[in-house]
C-alpha atoms as a PDB file:
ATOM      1  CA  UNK A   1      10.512  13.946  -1.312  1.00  0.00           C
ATOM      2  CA  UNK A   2       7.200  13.447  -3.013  1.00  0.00           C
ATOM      3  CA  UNK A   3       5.741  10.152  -4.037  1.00  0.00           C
ATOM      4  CA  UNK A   4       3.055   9.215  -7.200  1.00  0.00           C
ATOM      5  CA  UNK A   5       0.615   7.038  -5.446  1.00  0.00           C
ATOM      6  CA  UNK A   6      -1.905   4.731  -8.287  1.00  0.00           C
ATOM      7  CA  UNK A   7      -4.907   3.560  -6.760  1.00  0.00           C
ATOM      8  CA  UNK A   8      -7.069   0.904  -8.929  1.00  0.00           C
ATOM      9  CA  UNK A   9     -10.422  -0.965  -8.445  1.00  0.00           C
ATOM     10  CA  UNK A  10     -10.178  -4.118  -9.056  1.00  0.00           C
ATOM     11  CA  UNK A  11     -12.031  -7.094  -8.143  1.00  0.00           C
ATOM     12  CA  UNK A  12     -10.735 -10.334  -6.259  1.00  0.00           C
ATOM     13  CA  UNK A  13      -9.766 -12.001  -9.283  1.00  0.00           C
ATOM     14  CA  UNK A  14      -7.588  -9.168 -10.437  1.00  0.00           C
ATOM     15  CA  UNK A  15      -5.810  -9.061  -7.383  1.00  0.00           C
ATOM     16  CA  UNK A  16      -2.479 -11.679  -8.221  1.00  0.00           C
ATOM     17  CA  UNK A  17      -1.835 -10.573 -11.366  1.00  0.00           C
ATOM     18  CA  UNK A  18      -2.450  -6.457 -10.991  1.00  0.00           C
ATOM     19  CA  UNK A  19       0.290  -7.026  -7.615  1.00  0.00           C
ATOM     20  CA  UNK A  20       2.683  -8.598  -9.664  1.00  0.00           C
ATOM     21  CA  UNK A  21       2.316  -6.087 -12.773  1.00  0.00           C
ATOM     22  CA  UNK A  22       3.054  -3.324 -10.390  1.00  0.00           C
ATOM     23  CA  UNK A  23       5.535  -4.701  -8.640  1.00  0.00           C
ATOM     24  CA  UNK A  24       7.425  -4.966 -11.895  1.00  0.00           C
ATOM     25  CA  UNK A  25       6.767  -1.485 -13.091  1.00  0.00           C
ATOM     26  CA  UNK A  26       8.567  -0.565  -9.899  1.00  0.00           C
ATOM     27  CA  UNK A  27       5.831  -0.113  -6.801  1.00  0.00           C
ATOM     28  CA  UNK A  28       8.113   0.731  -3.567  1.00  0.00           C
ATOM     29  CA  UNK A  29       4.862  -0.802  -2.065  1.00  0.00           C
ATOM     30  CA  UNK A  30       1.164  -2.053  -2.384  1.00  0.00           C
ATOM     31  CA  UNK A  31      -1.955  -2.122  -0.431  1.00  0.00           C
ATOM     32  CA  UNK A  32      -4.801  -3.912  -0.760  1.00  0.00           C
ATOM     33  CA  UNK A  33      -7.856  -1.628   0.849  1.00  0.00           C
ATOM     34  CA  UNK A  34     -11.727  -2.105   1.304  1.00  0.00           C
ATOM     35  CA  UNK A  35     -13.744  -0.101  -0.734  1.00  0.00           C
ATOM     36  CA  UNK A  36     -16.966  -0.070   0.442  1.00  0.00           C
ATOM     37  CA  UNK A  37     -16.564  -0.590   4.459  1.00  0.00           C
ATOM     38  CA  UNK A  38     -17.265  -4.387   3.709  1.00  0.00           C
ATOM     39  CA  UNK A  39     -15.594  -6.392   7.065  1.00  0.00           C
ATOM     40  CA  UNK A  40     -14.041  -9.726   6.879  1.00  0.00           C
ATOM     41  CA  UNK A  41     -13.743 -10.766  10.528  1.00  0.00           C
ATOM     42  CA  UNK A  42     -13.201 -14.311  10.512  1.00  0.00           C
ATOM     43  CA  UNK A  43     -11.858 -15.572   7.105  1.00  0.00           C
ATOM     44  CA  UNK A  44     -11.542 -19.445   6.556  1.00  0.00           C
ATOM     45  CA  UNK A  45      -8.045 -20.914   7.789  1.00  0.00           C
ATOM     46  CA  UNK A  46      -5.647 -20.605   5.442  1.00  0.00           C
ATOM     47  CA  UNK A  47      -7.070 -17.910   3.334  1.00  0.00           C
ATOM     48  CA  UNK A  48      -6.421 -13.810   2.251  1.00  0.00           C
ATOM     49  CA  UNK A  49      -9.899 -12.881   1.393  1.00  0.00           C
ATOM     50  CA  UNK A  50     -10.261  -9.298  -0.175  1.00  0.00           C
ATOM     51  CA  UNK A  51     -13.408  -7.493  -0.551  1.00  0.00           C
ATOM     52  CA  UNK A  52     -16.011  -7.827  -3.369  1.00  0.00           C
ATOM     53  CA  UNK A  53     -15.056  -4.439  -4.510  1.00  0.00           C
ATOM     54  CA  UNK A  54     -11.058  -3.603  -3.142  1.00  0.00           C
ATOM     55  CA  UNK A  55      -8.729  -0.785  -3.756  1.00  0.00           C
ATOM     56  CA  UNK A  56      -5.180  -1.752  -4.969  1.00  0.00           C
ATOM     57  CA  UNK A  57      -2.993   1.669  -3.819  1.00  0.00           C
ATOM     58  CA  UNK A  58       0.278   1.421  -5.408  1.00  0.00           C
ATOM     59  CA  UNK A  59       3.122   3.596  -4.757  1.00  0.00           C
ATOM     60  CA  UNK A  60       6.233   5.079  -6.644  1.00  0.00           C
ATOM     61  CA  UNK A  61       8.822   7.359  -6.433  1.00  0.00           C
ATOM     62  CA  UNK A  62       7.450  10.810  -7.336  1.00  0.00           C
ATOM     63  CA  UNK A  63      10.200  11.142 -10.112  1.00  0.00           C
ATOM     64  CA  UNK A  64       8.247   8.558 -12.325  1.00  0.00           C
ATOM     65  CA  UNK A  65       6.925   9.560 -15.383  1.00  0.00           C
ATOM     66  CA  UNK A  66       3.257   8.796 -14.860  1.00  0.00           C
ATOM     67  CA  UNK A  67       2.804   8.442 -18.758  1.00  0.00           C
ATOM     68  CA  UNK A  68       5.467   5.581 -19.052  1.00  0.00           C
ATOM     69  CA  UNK A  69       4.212   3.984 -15.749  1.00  0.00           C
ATOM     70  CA  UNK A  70       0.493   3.484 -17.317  1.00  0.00           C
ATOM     71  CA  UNK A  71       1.479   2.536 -20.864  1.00  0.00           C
ATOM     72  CA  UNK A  72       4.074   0.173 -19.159  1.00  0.00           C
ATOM     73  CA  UNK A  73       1.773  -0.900 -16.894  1.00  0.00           C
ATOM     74  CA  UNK A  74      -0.769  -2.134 -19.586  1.00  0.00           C
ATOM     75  CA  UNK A  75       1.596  -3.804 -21.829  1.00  0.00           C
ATOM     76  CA  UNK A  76       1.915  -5.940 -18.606  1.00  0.00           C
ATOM     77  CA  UNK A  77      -1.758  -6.868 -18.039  1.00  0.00           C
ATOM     78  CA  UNK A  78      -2.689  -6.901 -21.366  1.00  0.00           C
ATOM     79  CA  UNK A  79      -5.120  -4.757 -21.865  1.00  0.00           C
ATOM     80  CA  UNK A  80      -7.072  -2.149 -20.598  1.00  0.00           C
ATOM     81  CA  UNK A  81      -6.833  -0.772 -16.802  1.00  0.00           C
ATOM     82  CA  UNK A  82      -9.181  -1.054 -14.292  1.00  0.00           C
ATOM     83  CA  UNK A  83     -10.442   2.487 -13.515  1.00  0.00           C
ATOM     84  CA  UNK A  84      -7.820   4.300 -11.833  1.00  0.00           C
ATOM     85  CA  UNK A  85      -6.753   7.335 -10.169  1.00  0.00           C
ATOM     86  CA  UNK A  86      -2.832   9.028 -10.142  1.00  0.00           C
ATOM     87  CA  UNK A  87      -2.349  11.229  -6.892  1.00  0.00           C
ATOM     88  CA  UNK A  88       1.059  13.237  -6.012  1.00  0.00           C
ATOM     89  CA  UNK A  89       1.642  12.980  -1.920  1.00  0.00           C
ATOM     90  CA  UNK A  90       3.912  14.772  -0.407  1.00  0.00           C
ATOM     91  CA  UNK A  91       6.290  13.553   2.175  1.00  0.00           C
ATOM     92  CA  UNK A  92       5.599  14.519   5.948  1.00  0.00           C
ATOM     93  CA  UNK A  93       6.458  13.255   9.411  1.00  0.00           C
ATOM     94  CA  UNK A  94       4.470  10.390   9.475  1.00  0.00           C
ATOM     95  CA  UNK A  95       5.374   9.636  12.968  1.00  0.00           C
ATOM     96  CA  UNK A  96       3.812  12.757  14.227  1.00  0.00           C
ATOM     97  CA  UNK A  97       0.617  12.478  11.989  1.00  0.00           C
ATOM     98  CA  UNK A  98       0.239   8.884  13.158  1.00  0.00           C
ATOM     99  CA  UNK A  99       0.932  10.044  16.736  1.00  0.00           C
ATOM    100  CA  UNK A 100      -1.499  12.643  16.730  1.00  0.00           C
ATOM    101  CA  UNK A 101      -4.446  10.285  15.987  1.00  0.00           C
ATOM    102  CA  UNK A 102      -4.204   8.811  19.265  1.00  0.00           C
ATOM    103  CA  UNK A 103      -5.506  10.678  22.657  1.00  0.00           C
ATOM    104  CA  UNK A 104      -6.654  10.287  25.852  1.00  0.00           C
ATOM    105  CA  UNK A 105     -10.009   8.383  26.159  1.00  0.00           C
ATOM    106  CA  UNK A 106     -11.886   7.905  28.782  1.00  0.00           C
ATOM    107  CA  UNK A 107     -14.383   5.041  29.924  1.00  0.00           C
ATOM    108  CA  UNK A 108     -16.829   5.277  32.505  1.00  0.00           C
ATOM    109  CA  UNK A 109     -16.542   7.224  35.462  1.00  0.00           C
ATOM    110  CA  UNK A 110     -12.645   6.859  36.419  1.00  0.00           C
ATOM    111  CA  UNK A 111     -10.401   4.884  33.704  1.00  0.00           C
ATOM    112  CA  UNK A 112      -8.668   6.798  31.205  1.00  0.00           C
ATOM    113  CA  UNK A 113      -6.107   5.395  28.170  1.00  0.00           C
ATOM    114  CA  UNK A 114      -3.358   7.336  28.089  1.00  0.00           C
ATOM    115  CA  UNK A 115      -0.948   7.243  25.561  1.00  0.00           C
ATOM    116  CA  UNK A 116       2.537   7.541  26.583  1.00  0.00           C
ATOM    117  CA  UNK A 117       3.509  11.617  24.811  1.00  0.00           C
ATOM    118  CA  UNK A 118       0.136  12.514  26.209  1.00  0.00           C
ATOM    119  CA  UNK A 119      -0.312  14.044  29.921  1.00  0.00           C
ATOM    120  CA  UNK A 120      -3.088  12.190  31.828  1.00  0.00           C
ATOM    121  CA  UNK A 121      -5.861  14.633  31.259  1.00  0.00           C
ATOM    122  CA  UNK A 122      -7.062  13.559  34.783  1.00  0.00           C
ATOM    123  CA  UNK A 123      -3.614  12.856  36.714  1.00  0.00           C
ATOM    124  CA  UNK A 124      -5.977  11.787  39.915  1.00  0.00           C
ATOM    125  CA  UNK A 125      -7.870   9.435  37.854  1.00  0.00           C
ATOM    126  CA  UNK A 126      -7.189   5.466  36.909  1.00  0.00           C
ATOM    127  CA  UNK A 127      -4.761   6.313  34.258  1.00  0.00           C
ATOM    128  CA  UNK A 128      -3.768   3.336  32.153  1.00  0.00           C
ATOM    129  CA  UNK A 129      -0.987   4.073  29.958  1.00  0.00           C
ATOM    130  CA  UNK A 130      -0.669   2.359  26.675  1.00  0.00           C
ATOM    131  CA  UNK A 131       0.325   2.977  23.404  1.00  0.00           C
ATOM    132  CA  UNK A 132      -0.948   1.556  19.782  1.00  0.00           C
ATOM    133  CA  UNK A 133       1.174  -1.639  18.951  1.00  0.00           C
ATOM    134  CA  UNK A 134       1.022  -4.612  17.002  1.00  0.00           C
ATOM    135  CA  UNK A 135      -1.234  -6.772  19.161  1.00  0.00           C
ATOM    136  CA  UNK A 136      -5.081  -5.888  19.526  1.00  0.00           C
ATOM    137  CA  UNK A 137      -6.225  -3.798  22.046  1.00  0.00           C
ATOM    138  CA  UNK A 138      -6.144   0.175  22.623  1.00  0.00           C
ATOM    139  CA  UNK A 139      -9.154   0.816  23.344  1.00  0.00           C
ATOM    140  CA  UNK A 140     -10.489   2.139  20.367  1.00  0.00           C
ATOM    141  CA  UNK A 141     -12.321  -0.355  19.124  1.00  0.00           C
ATOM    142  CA  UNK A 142     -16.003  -0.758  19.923  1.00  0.00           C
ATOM    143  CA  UNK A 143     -15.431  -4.148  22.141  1.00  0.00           C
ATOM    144  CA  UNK A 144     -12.610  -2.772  23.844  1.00  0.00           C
ATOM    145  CA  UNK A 145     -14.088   0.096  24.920  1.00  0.00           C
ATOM    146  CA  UNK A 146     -17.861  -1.819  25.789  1.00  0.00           C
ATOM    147  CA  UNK A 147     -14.871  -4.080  28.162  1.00  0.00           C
ATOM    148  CA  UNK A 148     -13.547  -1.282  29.600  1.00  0.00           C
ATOM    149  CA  UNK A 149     -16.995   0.535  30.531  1.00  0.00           C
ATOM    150  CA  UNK A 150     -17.789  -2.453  32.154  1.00  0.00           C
ATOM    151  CA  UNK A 151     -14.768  -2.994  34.038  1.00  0.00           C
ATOM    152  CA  UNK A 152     -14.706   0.202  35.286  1.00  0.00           C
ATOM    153  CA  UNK A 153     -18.297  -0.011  36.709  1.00  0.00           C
ATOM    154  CA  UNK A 154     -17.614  -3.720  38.333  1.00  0.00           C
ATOM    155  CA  UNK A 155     -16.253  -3.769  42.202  1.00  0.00           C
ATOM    156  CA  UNK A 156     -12.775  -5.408  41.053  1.00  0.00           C
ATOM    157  CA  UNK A 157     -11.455  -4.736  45.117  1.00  0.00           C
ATOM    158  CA  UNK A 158      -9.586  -8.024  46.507  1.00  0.00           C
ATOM    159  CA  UNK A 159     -11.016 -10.293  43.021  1.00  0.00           C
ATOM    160  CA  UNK A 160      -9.030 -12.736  40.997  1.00  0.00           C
ATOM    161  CA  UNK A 161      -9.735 -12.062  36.912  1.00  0.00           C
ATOM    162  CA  UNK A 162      -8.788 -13.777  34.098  1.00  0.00           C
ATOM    163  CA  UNK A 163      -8.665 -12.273  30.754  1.00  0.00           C
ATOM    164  CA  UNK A 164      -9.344 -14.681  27.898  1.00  0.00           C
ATOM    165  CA  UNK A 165      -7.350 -13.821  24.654  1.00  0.00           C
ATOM    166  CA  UNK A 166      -5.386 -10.949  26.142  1.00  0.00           C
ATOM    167  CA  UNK A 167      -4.097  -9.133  23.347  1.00  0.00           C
ATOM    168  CA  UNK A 168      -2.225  -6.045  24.523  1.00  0.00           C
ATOM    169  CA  UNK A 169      -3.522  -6.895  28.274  1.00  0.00           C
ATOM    170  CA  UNK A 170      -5.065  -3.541  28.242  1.00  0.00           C
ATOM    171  CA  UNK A 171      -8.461  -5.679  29.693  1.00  0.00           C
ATOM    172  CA  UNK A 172      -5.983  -7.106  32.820  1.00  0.00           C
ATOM    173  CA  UNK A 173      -3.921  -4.424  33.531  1.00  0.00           C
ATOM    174  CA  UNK A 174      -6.923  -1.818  33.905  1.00  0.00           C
ATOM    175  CA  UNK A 175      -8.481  -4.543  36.068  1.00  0.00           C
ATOM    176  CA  UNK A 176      -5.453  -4.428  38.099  1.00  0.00           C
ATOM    177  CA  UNK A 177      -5.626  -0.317  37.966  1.00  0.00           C
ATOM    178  CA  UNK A 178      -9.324  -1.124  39.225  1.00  0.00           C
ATOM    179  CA  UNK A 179      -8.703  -2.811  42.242  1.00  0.00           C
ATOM    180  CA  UNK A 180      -8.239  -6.395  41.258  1.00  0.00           C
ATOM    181  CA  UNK A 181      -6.302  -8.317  43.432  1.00  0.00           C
ATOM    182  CA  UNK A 182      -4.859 -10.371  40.657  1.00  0.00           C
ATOM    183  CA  UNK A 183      -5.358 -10.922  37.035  1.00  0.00           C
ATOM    184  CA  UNK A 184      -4.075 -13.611  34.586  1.00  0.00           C
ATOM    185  CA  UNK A 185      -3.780 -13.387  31.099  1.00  0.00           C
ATOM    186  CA  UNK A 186      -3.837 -16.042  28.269  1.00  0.00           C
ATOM    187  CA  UNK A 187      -3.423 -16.326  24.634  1.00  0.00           C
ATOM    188  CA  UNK A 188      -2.683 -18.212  21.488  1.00  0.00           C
ATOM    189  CA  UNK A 189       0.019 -15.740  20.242  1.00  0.00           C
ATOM    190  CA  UNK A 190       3.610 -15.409  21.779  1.00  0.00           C
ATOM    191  CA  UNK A 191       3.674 -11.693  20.742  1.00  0.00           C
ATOM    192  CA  UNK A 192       0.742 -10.502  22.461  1.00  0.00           C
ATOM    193  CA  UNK A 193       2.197 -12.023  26.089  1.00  0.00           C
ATOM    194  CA  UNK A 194       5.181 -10.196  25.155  1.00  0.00           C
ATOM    195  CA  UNK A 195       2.808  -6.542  24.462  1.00  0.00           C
ATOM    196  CA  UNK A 196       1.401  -7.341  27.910  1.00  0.00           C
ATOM    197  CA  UNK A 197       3.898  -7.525  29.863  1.00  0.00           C
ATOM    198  CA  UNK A 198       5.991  -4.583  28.361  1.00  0.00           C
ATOM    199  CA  UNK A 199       2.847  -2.842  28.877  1.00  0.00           C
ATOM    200  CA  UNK A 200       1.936  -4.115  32.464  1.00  0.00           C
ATOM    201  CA  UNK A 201       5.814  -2.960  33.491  1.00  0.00           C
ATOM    202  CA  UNK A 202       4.898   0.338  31.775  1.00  0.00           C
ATOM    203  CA  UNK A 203       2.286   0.819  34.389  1.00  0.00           C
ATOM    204  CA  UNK A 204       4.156  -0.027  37.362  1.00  0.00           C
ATOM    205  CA  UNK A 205       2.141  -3.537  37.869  1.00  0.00           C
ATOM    206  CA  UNK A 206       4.351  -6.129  39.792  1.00  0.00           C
ATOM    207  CA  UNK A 207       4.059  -8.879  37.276  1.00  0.00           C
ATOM    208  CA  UNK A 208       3.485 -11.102  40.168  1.00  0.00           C
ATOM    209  CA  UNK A 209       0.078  -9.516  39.628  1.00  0.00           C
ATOM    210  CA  UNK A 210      -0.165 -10.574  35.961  1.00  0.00           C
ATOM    211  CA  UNK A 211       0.899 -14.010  34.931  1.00  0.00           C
ATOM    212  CA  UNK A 212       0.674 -14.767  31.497  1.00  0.00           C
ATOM    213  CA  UNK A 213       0.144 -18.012  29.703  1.00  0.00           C
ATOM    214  CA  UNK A 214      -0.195 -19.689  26.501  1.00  0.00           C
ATOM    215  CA  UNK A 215      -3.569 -21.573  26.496  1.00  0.00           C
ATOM    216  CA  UNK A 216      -2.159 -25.134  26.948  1.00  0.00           C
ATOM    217  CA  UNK A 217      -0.070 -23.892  30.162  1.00  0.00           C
ATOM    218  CA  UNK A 218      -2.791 -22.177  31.867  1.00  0.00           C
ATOM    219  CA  UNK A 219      -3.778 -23.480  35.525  1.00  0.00           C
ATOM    220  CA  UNK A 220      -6.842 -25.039  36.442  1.00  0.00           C
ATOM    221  CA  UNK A 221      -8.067 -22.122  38.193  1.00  0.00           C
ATOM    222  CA  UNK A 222     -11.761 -20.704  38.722  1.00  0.00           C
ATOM    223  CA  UNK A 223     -11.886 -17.151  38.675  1.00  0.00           C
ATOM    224  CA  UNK A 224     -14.411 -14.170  40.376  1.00  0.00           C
ATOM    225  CA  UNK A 225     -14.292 -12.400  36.704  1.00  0.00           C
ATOM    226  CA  UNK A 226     -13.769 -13.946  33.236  1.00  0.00           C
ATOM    227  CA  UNK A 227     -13.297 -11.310  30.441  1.00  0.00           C
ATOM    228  CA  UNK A 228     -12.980 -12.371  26.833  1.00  0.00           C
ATOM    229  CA  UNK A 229     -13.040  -9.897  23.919  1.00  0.00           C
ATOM    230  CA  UNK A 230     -12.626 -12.339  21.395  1.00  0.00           C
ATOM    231  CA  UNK A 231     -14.962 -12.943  18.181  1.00  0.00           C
ATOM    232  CA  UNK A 232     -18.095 -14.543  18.171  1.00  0.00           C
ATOM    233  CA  UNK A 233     -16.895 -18.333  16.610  1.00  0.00           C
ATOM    234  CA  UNK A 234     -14.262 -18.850  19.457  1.00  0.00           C
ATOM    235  CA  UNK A 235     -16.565 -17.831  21.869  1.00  0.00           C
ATOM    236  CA  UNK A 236     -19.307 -20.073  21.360  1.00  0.00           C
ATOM    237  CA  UNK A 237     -16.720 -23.130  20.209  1.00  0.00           C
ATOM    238  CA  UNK A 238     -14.725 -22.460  23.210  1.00  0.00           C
ATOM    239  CA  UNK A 239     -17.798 -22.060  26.014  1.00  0.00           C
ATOM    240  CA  UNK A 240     -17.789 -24.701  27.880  1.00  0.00           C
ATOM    241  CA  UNK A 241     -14.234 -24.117  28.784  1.00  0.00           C
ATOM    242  CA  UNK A 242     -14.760 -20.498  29.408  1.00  0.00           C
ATOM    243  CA  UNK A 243     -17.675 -21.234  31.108  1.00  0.00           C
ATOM    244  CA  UNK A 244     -15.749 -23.677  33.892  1.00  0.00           C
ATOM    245  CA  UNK A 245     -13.267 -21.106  34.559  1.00  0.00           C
ATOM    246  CA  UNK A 246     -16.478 -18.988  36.308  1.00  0.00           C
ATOM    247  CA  UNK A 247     -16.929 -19.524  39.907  1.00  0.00           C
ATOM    248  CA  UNK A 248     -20.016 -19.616  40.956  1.00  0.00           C
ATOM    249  CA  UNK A 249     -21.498 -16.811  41.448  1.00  0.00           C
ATOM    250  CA  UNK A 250     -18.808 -14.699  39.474  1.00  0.00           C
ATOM    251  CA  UNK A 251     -19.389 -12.390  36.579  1.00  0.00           C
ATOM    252  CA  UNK A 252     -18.531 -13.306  33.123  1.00  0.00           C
ATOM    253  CA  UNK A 253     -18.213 -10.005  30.063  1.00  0.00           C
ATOM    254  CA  UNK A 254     -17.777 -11.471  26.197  1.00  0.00           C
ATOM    255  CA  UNK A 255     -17.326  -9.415  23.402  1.00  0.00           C
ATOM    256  CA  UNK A 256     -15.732  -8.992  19.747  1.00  0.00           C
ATOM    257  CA  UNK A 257     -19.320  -9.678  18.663  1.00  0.00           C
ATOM    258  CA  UNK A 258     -20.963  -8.493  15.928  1.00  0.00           C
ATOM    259  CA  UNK A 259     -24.574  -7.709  16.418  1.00  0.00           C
ATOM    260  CA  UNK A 260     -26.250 -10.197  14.537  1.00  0.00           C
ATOM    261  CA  UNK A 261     -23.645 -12.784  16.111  1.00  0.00           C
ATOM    262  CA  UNK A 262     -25.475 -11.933  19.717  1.00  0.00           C
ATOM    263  CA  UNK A 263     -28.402 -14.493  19.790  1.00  0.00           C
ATOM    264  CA  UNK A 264     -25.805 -17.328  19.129  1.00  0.00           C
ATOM    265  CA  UNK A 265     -23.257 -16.220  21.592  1.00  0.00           C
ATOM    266  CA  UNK A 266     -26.535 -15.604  24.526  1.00  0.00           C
ATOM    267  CA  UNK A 267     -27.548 -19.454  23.781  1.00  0.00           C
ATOM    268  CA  UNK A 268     -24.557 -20.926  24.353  1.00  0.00           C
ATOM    269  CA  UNK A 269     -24.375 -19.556  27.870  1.00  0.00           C
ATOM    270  CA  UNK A 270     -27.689 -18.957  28.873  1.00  0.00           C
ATOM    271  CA  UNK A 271     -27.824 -22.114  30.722  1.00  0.00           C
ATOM    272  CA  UNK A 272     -24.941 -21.413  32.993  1.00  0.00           C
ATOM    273  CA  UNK A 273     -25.633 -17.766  33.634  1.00  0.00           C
ATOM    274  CA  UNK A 274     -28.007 -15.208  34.118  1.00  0.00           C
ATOM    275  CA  UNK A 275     -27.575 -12.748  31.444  1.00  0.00           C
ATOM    276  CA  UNK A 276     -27.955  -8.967  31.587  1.00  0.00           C
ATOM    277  CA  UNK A 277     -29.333  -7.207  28.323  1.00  0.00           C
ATOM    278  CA  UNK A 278     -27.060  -7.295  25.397  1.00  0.00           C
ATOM    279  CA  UNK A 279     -24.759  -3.603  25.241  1.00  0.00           C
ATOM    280  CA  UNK A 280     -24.489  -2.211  21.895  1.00  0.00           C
ATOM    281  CA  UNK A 281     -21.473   0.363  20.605  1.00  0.00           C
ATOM    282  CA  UNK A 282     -21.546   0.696  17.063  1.00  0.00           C
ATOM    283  CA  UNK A 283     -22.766  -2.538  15.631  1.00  0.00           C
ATOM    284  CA  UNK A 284     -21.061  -4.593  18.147  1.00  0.00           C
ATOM    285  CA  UNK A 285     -21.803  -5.748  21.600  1.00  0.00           C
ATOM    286  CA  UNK A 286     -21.036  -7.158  25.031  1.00  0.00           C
ATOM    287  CA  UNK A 287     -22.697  -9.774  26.891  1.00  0.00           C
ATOM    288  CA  UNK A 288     -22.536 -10.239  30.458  1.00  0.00           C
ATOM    289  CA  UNK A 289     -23.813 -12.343  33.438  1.00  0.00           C
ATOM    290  CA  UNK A 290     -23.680 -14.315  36.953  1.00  0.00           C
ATOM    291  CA  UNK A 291     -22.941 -17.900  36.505  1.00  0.00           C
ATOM    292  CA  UNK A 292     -25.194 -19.607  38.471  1.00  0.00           C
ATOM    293  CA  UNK A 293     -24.884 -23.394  37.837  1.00  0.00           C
END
């Protein structure tokens, strides 16, 4: 089966009314995309923002007439349409081309990511096996990966570690894979405890090892290592209570930062800790440090 796919550029304001107009031409879907690599990474509560200059991709059943479709399709609007392109896809196993995106990565000198139809490239190594889901964390993002470099190089034997905002628990469980001796995870959304512990049991970890808690639940403990791959607002608005969960003397590694967000994020910990120099991966970065006070 083939399918007519309409992709527009609009602008923010033409956003409600292009959706609906498509919709009732007959879209089996539509996606709002960035078209100019423009990020939105912490939109105001209780907004959609779309990009200054966004793709609407619209798709149909490849049997439509694409001559009907556009004169119907600006009867609806009223006017003329936005400059557009009309592309004929077809069908394939999206599964497998979605699957075959995804492979083995390795950080530092022993952790690899594996997913789970992959063979562990190094089957001696720390092999952490985890697949792309819905909640954040696989490793391919920049301030994943700067977490995971940094993990890998820390000496995790016999250490208690908390990871703040755990996503898919990929920080905790590879901790765990590392040598911690425990590690607890916390976060605001339901669905990302449940991705870590499906994926901790994936990986054999007793879950003894990984207790998991919404933030209002979560003991009063200090911990040897504090992770938090977050974004840079929640960081600095939520420091001084990551800051007390640092014992003294332990090692602290924030990221989800952009990097012109790293001078804010340093000041509002430099008191407490000695920092190291900011890392950089691709426009983001990790901070790290000893608490010492």
């Amino acid at each position: 089966m083939s399918w007519l796919q309409l992709r527009l550029a609009i602008s923010p304001e033409q956003a409600q009314s292009l959706e609906d107009a498509l919709l009732g031409v007959g879209a089996v879907s539509v996606t709002f995309m960035d078209a100019e690599d423009q990020p939105i990474f912490e939109p105001d509560l209780g907004t959609t923002p779309l990009w200054t200059n966004t793709h609407l991709l619209a798709l149909f059943e490849g049997d439509v007439d694409e001559t009907n479709l556009l004169a119907h399709l600006q009867l609806l609007v009223r006017g003329d349409l936005p400059a557009y392109q009309l592309e004929r896809i077809e069908d394939q196993d999206w599964e497998r081309s979605w699957m075959d995106n995804f492979h083995p990565m390795r950080f530092g000198r022993r952790l690899w990511i594996v997913p789970s139809w992959h063979a562990a490239p190094e089957p001696d190594a720390v092999n952490l096996l985890l697949d792309p889901g819905l909640a954040f964390g696989t490793g391919t993002h920049p301030t994943t990966a700067l977490c995971l470099e940094w993990l890998d190089a820390q000496p995790l034997s016999g250490l208690q570690v908390l990871d703040f905002g755990c996503g898919s628990g990929i920080l905790a469980i590879a901790a765990l894979l590392l040598g911690a001796k425990q590690a607890v995870g916390t976060d605001i959304d339901v669905q990302a405890l449940e991705a870590s512990r499906d994926n901790a049991g994936r990986n054999g970890i007793d879950p003894a090892c990984l207790p998991l808690y919404l933030p209002e639940a979560l003991p009063a403990d200090q911990f040897d290592v504090v992770v938090a791959n977050i974004l840079a607002g929640p960081l600095v608005a939520l420091a001084p209570q990551i800051i007390e969960r640092v014992k003294l003397g332990g090692r602290l590694a924030l990221s989800g930062i952009l990097a012109e967000q790293a001078d804010d994020v340093r000041a509002a910990y430099s008191q407490q800790f000695d920092l190291d120099p900011t890392a950089e991966k691709d426009g983001w970065v990790r901070i790290t440090g000893i608490r010492k006070r």
